[in-house]
C-alpha atoms as a PDB file:
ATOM      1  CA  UNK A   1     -20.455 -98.021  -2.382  1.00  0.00           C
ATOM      2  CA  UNK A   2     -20.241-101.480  -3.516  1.00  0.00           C
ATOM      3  CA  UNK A   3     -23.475-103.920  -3.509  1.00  0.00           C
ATOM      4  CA  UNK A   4     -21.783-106.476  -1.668  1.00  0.00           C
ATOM      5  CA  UNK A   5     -20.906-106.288   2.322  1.00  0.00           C
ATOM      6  CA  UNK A   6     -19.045-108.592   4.239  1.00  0.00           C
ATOM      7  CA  UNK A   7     -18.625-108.508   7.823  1.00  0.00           C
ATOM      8  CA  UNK A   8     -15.655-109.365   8.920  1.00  0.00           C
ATOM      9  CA  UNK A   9     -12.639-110.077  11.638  1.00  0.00           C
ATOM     10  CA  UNK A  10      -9.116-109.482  10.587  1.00  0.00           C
ATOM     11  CA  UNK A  11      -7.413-112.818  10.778  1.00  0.00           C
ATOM     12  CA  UNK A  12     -10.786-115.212  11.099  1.00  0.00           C
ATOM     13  CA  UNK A  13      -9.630-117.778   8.358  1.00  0.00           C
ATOM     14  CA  UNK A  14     -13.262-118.033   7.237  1.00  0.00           C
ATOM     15  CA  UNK A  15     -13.539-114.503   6.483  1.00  0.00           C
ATOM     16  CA  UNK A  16     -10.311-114.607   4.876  1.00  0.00           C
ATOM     17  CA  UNK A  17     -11.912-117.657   2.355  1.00  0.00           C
ATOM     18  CA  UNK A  18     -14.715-115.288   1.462  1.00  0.00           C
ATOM     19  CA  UNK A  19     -12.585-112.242   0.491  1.00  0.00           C
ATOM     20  CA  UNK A  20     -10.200-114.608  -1.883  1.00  0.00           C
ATOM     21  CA  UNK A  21     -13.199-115.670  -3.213  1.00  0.00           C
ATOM     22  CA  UNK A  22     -14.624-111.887  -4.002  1.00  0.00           C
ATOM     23  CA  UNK A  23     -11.329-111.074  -5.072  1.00  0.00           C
ATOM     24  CA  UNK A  24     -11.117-114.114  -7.261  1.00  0.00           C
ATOM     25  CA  UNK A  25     -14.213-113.125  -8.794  1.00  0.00           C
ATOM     26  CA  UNK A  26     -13.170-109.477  -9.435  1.00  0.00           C
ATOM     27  CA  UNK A  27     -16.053-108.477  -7.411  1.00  0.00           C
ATOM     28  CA  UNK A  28     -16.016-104.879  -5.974  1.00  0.00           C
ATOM     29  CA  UNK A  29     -17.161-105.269  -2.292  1.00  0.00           C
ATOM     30  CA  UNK A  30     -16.983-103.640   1.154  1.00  0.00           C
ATOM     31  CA  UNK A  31     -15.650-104.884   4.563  1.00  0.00           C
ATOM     32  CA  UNK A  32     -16.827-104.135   7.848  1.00  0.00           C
ATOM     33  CA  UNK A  33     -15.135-105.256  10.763  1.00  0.00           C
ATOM     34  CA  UNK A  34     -16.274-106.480  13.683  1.00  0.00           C
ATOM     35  CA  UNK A  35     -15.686-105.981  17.152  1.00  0.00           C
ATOM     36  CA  UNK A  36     -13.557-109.680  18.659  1.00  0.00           C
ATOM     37  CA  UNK A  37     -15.958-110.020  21.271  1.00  0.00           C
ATOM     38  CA  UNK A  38     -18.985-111.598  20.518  1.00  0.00           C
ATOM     39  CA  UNK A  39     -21.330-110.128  22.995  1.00  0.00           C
ATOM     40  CA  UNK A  40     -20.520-106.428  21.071  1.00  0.00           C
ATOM     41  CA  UNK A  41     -21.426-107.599  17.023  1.00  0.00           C
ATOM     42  CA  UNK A  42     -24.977-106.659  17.598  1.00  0.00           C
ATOM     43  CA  UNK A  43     -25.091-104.986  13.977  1.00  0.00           C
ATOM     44  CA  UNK A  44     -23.738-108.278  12.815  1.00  0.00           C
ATOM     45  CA  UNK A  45     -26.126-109.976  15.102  1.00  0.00           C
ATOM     46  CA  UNK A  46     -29.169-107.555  13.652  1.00  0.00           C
ATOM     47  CA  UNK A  47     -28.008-108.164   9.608  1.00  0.00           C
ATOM     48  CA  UNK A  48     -28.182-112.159  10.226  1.00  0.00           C
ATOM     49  CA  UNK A  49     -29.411-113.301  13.867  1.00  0.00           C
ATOM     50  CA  UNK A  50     -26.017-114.206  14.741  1.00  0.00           C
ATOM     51  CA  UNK A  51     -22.812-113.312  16.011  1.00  0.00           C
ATOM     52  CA  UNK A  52     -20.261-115.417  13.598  1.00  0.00           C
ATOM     53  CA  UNK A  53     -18.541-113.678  10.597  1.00  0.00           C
ATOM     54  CA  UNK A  54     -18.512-113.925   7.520  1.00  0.00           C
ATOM     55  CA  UNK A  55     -21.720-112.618   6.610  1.00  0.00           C
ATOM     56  CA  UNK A  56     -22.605-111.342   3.261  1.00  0.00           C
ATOM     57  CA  UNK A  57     -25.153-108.805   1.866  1.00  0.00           C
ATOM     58  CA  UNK A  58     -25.788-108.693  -1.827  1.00  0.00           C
ATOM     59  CA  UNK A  59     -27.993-105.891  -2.269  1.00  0.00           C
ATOM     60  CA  UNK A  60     -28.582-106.977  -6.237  1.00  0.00           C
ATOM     61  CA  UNK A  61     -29.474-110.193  -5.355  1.00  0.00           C
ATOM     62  CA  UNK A  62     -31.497-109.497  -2.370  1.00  0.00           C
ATOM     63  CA  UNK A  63     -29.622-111.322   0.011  1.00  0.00           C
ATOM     64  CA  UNK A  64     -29.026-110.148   3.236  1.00  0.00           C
ATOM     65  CA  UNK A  65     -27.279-111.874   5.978  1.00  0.00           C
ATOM     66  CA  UNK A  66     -25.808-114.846   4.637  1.00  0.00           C
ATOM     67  CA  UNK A  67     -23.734-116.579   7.225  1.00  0.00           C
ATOM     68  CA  UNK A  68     -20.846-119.650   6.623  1.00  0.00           C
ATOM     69  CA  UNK A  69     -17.965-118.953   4.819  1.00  0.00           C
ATOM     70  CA  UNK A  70     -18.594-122.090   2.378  1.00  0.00           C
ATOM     71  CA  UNK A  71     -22.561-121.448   1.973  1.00  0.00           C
ATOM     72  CA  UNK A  72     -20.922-117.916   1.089  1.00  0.00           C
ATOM     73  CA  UNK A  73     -18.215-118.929  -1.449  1.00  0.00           C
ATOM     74  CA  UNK A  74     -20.673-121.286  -3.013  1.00  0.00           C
ATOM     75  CA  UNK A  75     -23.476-118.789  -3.559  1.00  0.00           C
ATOM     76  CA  UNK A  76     -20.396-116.654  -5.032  1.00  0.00           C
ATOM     77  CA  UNK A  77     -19.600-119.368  -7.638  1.00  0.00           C
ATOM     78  CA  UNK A  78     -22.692-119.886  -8.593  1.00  0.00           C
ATOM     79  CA  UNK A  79     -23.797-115.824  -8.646  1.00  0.00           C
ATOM     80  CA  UNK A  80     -20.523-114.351 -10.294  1.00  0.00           C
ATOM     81  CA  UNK A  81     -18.663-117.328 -11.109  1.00  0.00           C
ATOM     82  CA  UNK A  82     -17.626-119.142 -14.327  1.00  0.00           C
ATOM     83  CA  UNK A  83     -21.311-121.241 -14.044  1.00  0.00           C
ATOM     84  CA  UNK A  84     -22.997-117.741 -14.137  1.00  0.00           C
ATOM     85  CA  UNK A  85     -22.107-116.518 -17.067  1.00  0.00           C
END
């Protein structure tokens, strides 16, 4: 098991800009997928207090729940990325 989650939906264009960016990155991670309908993510809803996807958990860096796909890529870049190492 990978220390990164993302919960996702298949197609959701924000979710798709997190994943290039993990695969980018060369970061091992796991997906979870989401139900479509809102009203049934409640294990999204009880990682981050909210419905929308992406959300990331980085167990190594103690983050858990991290909604917004660009919040997301930019705490990516600035983890793993190029200005990290």
């Amino acid at each position: 098991m990978a220390n990164i989650t993302v919960y996702e939906l298949p197609g959701c264009p924000f979710c798709a800009k997190v994943i290039d960016k993990l695969d980018e990155l060369g970061l091992a991670y796991d997906t979870i997928e989401v139900p479509s309908s809102h009203h049934k993510r409640t294990e999204v809803e009880e990682v981050s207090g909210q419905t929308g996807v992406p959300v990331l958990i980085d167990e190594e860096h103690d983050v858990d729940g991290m909604p917004e796909s660009d919040d997301i890529v930019a705490y990516l870049e600035e983890t793993y990325g190029d200005a990290a190492a």
